[in-house]
C-alpha atoms as a PDB file:
ATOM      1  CA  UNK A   1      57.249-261.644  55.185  1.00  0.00           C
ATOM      2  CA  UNK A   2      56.973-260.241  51.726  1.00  0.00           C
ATOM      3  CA  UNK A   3      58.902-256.983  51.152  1.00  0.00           C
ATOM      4  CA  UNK A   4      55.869-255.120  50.123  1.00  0.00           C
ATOM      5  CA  UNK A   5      54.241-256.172  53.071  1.00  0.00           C
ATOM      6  CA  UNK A   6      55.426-253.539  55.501  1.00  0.00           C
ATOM      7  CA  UNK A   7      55.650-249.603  55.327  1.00  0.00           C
ATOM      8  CA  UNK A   8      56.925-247.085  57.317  1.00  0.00           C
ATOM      9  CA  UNK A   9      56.737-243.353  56.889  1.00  0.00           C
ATOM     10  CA  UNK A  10      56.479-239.853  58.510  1.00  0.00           C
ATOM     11  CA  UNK A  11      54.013-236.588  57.829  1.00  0.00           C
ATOM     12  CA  UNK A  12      54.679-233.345  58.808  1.00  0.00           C
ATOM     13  CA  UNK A  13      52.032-231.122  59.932  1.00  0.00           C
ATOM     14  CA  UNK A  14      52.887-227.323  58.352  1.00  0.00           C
ATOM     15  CA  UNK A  15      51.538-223.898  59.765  1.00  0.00           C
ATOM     16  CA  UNK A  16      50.676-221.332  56.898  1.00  0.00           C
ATOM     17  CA  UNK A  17      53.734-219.934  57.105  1.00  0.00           C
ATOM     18  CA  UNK A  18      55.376-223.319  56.308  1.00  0.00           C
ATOM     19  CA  UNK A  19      57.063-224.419  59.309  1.00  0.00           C
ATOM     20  CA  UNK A  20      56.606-227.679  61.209  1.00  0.00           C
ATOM     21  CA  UNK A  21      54.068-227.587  63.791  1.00  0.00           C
ATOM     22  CA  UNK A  22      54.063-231.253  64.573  1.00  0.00           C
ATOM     23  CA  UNK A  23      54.799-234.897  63.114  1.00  0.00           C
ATOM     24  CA  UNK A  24      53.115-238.346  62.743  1.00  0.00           C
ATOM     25  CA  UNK A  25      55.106-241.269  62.840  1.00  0.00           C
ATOM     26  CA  UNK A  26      53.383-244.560  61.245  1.00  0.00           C
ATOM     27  CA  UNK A  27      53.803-248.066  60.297  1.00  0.00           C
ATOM     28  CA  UNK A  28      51.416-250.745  57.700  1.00  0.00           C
ATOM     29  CA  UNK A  29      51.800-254.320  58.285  1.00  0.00           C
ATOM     30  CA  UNK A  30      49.767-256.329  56.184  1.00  0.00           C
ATOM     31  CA  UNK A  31      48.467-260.210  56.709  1.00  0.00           C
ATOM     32  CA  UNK A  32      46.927-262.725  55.085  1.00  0.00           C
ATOM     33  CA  UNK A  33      43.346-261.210  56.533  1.00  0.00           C
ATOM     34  CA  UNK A  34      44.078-257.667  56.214  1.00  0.00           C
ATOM     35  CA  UNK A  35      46.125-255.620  57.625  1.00  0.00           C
ATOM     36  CA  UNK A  36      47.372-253.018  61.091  1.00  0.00           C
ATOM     37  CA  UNK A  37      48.258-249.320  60.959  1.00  0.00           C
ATOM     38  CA  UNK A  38      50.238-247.650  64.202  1.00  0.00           C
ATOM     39  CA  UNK A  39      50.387-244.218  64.227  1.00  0.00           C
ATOM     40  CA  UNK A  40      52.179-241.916  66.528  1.00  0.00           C
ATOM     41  CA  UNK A  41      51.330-238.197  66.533  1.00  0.00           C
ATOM     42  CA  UNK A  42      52.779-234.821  67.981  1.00  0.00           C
ATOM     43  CA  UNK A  43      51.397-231.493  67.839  1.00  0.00           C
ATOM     44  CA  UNK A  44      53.864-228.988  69.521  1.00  0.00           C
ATOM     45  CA  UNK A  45      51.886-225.765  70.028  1.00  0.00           C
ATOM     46  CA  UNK A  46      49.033-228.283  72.138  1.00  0.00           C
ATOM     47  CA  UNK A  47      51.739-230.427  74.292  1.00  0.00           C
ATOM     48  CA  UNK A  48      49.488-233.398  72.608  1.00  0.00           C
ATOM     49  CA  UNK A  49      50.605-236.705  71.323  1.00  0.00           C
ATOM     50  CA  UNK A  50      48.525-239.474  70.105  1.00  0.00           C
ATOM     51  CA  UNK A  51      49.546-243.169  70.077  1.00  0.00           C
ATOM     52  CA  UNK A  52      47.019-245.747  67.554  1.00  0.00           C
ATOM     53  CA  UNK A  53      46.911-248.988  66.902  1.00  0.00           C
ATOM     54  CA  UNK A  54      44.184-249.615  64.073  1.00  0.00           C
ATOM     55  CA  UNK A  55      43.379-253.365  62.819  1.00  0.00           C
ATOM     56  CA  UNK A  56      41.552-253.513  59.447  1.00  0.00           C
ATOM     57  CA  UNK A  57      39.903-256.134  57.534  1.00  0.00           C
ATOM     58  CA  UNK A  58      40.659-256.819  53.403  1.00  0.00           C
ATOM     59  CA  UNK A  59      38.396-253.906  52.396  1.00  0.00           C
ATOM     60  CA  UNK A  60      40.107-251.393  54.853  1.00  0.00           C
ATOM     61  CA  UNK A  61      37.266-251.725  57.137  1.00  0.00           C
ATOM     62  CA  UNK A  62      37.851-251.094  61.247  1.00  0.00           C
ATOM     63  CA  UNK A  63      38.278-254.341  63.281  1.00  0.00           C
ATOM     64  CA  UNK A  64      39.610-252.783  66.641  1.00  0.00           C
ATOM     65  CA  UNK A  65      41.987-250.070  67.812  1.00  0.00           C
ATOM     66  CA  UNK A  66      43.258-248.540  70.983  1.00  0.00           C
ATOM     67  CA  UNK A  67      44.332-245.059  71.646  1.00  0.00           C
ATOM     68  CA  UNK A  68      46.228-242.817  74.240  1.00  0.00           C
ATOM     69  CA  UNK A  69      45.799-239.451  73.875  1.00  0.00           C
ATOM     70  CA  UNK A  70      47.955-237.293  76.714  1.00  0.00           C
ATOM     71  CA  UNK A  71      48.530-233.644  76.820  1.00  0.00           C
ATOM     72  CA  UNK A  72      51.435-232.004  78.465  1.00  0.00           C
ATOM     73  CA  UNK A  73      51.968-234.919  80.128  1.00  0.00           C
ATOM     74  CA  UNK A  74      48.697-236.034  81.182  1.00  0.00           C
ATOM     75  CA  UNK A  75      46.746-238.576  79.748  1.00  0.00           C
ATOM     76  CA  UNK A  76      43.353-237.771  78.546  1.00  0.00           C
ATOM     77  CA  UNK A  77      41.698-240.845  77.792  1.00  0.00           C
ATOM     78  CA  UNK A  78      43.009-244.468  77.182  1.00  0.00           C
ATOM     79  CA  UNK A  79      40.526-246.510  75.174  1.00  0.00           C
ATOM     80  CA  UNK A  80      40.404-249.498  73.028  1.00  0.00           C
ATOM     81  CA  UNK A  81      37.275-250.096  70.243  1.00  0.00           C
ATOM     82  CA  UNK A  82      35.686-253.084  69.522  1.00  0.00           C
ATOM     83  CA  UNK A  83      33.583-254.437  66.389  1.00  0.00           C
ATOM     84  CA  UNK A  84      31.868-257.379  66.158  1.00  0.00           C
ATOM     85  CA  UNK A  85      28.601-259.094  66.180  1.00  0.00           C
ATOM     86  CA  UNK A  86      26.686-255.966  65.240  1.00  0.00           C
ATOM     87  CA  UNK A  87      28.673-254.359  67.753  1.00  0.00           C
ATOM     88  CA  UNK A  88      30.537-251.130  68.581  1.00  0.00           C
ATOM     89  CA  UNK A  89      31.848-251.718  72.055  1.00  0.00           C
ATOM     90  CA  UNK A  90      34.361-249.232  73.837  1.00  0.00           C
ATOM     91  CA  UNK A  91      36.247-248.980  77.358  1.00  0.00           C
ATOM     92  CA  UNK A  92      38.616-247.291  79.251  1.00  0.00           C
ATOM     93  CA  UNK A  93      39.254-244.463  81.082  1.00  0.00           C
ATOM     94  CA  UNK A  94      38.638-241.043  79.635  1.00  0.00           C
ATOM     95  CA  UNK A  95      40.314-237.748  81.846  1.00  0.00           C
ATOM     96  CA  UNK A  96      37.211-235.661  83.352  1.00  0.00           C
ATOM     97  CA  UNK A  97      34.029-238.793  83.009  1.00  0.00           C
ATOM     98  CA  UNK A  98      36.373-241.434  84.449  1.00  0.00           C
ATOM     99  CA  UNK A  99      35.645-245.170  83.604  1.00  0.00           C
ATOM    100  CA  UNK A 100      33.776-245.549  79.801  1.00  0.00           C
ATOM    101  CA  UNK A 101      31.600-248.767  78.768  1.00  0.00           C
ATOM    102  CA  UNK A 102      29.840-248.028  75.606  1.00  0.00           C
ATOM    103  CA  UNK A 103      28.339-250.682  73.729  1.00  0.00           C
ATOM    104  CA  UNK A 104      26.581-248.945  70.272  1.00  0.00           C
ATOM    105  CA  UNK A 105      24.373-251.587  67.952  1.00  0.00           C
ATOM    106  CA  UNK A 106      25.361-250.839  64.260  1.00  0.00           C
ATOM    107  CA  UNK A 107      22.777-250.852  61.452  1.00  0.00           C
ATOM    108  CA  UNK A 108      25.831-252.108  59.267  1.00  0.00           C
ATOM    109  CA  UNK A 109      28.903-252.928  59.392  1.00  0.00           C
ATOM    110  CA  UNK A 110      31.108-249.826  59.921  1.00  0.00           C
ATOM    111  CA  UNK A 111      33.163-248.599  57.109  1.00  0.00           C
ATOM    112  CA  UNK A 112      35.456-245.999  58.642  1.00  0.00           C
ATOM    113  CA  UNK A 113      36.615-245.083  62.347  1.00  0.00           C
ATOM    114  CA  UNK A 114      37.744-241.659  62.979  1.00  0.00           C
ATOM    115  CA  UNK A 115      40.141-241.744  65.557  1.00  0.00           C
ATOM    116  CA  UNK A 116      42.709-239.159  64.234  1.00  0.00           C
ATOM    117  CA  UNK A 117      45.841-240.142  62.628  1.00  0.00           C
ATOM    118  CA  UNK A 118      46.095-238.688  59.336  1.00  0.00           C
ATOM    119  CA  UNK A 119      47.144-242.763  57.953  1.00  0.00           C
ATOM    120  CA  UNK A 120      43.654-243.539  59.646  1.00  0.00           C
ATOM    121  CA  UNK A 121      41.105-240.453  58.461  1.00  0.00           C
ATOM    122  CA  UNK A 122      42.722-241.049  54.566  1.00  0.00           C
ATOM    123  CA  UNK A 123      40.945-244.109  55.056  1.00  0.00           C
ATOM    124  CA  UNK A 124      37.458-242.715  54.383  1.00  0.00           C
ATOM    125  CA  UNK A 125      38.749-242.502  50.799  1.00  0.00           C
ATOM    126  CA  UNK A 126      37.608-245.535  50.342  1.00  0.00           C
ATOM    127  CA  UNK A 127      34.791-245.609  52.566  1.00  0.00           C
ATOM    128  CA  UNK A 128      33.731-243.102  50.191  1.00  0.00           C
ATOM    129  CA  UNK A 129      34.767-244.637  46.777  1.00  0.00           C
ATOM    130  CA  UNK A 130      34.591-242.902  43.304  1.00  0.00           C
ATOM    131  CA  UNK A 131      31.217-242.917  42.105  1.00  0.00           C
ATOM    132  CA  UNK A 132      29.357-239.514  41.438  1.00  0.00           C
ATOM    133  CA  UNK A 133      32.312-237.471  40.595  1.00  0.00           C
ATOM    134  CA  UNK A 134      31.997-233.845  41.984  1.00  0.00           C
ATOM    135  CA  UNK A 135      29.012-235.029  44.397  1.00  0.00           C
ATOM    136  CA  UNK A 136      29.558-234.870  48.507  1.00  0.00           C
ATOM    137  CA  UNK A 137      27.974-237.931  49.894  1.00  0.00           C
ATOM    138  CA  UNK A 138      27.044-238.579  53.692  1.00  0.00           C
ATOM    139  CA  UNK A 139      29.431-240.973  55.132  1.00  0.00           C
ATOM    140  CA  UNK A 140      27.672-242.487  58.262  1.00  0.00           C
ATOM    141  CA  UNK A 141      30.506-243.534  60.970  1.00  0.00           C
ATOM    142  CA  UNK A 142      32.287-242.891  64.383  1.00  0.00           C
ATOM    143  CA  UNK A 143      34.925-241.220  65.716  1.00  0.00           C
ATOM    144  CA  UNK A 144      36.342-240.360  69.354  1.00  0.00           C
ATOM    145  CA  UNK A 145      36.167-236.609  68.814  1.00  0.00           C
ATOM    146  CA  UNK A 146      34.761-234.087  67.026  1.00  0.00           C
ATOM    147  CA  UNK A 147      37.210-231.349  67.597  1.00  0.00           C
ATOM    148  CA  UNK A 148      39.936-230.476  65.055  1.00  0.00           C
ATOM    149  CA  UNK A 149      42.681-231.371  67.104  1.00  0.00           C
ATOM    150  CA  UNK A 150      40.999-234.700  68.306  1.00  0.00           C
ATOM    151  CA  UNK A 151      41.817-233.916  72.005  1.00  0.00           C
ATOM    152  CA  UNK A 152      37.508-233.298  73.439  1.00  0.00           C
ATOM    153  CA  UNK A 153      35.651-235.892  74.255  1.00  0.00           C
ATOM    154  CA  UNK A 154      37.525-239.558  73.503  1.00  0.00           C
ATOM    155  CA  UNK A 155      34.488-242.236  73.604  1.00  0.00           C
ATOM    156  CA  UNK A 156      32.319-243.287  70.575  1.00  0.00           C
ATOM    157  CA  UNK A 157      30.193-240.746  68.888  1.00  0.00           C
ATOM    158  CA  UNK A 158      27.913-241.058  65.750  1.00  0.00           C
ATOM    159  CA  UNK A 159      28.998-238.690  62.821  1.00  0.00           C
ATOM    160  CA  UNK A 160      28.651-238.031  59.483  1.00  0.00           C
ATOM    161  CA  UNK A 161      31.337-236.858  57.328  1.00  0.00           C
ATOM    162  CA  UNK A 162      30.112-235.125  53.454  1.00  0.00           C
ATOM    163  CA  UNK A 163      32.319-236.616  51.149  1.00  0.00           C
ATOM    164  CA  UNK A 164      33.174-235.477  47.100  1.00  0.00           C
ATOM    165  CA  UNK A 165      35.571-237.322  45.112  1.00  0.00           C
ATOM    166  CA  UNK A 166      37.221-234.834  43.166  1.00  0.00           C
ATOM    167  CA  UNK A 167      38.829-237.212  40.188  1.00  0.00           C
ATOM    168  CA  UNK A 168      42.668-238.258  40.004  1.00  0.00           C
ATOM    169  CA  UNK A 169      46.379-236.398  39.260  1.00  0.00           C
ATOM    170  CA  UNK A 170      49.873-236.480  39.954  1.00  0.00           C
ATOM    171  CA  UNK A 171      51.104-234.946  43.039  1.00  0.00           C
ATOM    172  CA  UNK A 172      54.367-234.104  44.691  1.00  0.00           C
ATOM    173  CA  UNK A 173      55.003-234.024  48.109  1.00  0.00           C
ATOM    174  CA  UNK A 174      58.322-234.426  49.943  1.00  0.00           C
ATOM    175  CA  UNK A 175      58.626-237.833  49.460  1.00  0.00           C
ATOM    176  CA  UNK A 176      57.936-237.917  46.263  1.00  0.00           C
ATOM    177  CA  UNK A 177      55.580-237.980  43.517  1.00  0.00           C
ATOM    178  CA  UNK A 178      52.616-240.227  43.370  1.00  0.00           C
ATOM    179  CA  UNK A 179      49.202-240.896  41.497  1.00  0.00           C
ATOM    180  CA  UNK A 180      46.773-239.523  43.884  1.00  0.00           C
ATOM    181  CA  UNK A 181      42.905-239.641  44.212  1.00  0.00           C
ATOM    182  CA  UNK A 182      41.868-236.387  45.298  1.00  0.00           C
ATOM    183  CA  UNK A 183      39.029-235.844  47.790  1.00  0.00           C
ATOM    184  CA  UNK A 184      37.155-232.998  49.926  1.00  0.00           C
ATOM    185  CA  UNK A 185      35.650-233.338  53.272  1.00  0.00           C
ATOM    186  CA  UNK A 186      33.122-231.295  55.159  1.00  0.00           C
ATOM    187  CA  UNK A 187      33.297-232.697  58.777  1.00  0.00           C
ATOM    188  CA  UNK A 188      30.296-230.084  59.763  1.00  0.00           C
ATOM    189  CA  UNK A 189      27.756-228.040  57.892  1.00  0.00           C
ATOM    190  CA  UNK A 190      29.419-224.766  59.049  1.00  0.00           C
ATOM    191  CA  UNK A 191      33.040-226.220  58.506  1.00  0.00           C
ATOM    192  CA  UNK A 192      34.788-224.692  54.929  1.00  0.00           C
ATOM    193  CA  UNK A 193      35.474-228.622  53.044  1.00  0.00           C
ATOM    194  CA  UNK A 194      39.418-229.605  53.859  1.00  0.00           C
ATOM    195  CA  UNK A 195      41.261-231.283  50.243  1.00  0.00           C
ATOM    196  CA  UNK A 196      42.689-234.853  50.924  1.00  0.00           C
ATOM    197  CA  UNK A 197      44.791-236.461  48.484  1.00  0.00           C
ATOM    198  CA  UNK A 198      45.530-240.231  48.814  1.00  0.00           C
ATOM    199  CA  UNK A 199      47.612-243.275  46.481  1.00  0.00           C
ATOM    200  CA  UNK A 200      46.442-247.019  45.521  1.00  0.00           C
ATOM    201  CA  UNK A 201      43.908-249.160  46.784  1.00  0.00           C
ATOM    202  CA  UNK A 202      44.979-248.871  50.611  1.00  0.00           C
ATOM    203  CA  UNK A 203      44.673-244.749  50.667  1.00  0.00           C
ATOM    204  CA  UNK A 204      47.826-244.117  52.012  1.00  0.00           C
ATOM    205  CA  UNK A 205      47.541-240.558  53.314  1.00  0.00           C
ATOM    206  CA  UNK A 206      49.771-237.959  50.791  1.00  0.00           C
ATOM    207  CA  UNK A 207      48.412-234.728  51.772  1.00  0.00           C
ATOM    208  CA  UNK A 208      45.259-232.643  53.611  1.00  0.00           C
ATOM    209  CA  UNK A 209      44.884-228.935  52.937  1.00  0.00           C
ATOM    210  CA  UNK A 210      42.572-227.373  55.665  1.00  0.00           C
ATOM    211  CA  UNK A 211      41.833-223.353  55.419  1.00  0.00           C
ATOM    212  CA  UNK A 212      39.660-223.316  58.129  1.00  0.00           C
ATOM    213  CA  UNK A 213      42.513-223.995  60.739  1.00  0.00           C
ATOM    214  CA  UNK A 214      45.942-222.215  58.341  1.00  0.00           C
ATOM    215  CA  UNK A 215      47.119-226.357  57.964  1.00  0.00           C
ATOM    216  CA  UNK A 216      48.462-228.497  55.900  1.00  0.00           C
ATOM    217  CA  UNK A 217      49.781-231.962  56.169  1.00  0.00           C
ATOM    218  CA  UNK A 218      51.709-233.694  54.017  1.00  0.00           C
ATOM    219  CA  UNK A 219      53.553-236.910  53.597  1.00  0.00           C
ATOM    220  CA  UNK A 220      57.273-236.396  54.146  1.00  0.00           C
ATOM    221  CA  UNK A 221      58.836-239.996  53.771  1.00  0.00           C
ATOM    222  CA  UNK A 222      57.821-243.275  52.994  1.00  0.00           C
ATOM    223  CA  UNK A 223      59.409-246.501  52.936  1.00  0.00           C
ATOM    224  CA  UNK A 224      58.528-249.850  51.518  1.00  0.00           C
ATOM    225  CA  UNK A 225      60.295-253.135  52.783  1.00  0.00           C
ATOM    226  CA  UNK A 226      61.067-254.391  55.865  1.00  0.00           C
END
C-alpha cells in the first residue's frame, strides 16, 4: 500500500458555546477501483452512536454501505444498501417496522447517499460540483433519515438536497489549515442553508456551520499514511 493511500482522522461536533458535544471517528482506504470510508459517530446529549461502512467508486459515487445506528444502548436499525443494475436495494431490521426489503429503480445512477457521517454528507460536494457559482441546485438522492440527528426513520427515502457552491479560500481548523471549497446546503425549504467547507478532489469533510440547530463541526485531526 502506498502511503497516501490511507487516512485517518477525528471531528468534533461543538455546541454554541464551544464545547464538545460529540465525536466522529473515520478512516479512507483507497484501491485501485475507488475507494471505502468507515465512520464512527457519538453524540452525547442523544446516547446515539453511528457505525458506517461506505464503498465508493473512482468518481466518489455510492457502491454499498451498512449502518448501525443504536441509542442508549439499543439498536435502532441495522441496514446494509445496495447499488447495482439500476438498483437501490436495502435490508435489515429497523427498531419499531421490524424486517426492511426495499428495492427502489433509479432513473440514474446515484451520485450521493446520505447516511450521516459528516466524511460521507461532504461528499455531495462533489455530487454538486462548481459550476454556477452562487446558484443552489437540486441534488436528487437518498438518504436513511431526514432528521438532523439521523436517528428517525433508517430505510431508503428519496430527497433532494439545494446545493450553492460558494467559491474557494483558506481555512483553519484544528488540524490545520487547508484550501477549502466552500458550500451551502438547504436540506428543506423551511430549513436556514448550513456552510460546508471541504479539501481536494475526494471532499474530505473540514467543517459544517449549522444555525438552525447552535452546531458546528469541524475537523480536529487528520492523518495521512498508514
Amino acid at each position: 500500500m502506498a502511503e497516501d493511500e490511507f487516512q485517518r482522522g477525528r471531528i468534533a461536533y461543538l455546541g454554541e458555546d464551544g464545547e464538545e458535544t460529540g465525536r466522529e471517528w473515520f478512516e479512507m482506504v483507497r484501491h485501485a477501483r475507488g475507494r471505502i470510508l468507515r465512520a464512527f459517530c457519538e453524540m452525547d446529549s442523544l446516547g446515539l452512536s453511528r457505525d458506517v461502512t461506505l464503498a465508493l467508486d473512482s468518481e466518489s459515487r455510492p457502491v454499498d454501505a451498512f449502518v448501525r445506528v443504536i441509542q442508549r444502548g439499543e439498536v435502532l436499525g441495522s441496514t446494509q444498501f445496495i447499488l447495482g443494475n439500476g438498483e437501490l436495494r436495502v435490508v435489515g431490521r429497523v427498531a419499531g417496522r421490524g424486517e426492511i426489503d426495499q428495492t427502489l429503480t433509479l432513473e440514474r445512477p446515484l451520485g450521493y447517499l446520505g447516511l450521516h457521517p459528516l466524511v460521507g454528507d461532504a461528499l455531495i460536494a462533489n455530487a454538486r460540483g462548481t459550476a454556477n457559482l452562487g446558484a443552489f441546485e437540486r441534488i436528487a438522492c437518498y438518504t436513511n433519515s431526514q432528521s438532523p440527528a439521523g436517528e428517525v426513520g433508517l430505510y431508503a427515502m428519496s430527497v433532494s438536497i439545494d446545493v450553492a457552491y460558494l467559491g474557494t479560500e483558506t481555512l483553519d481548523v484544528q488540524a490545520g489549515r487547508y484550501e477549502a471549497r466552500a458550500y451551502a446546503l438547504r436540506w428543506k425549504p423551511e430549513w436556514e442553508p448550513a456552510r460546508l467547507w471541504v479539501h481536494g478532489d475526494e471532499a474530505l469533510f473540514l467543517r459544517l456551520d449549522w444555525p438552525m440547530i447552535g452546531a458546528r463541526y469541524e475537523l480536529a485531526a487528520h492523518k495521512i499514511g498508514r
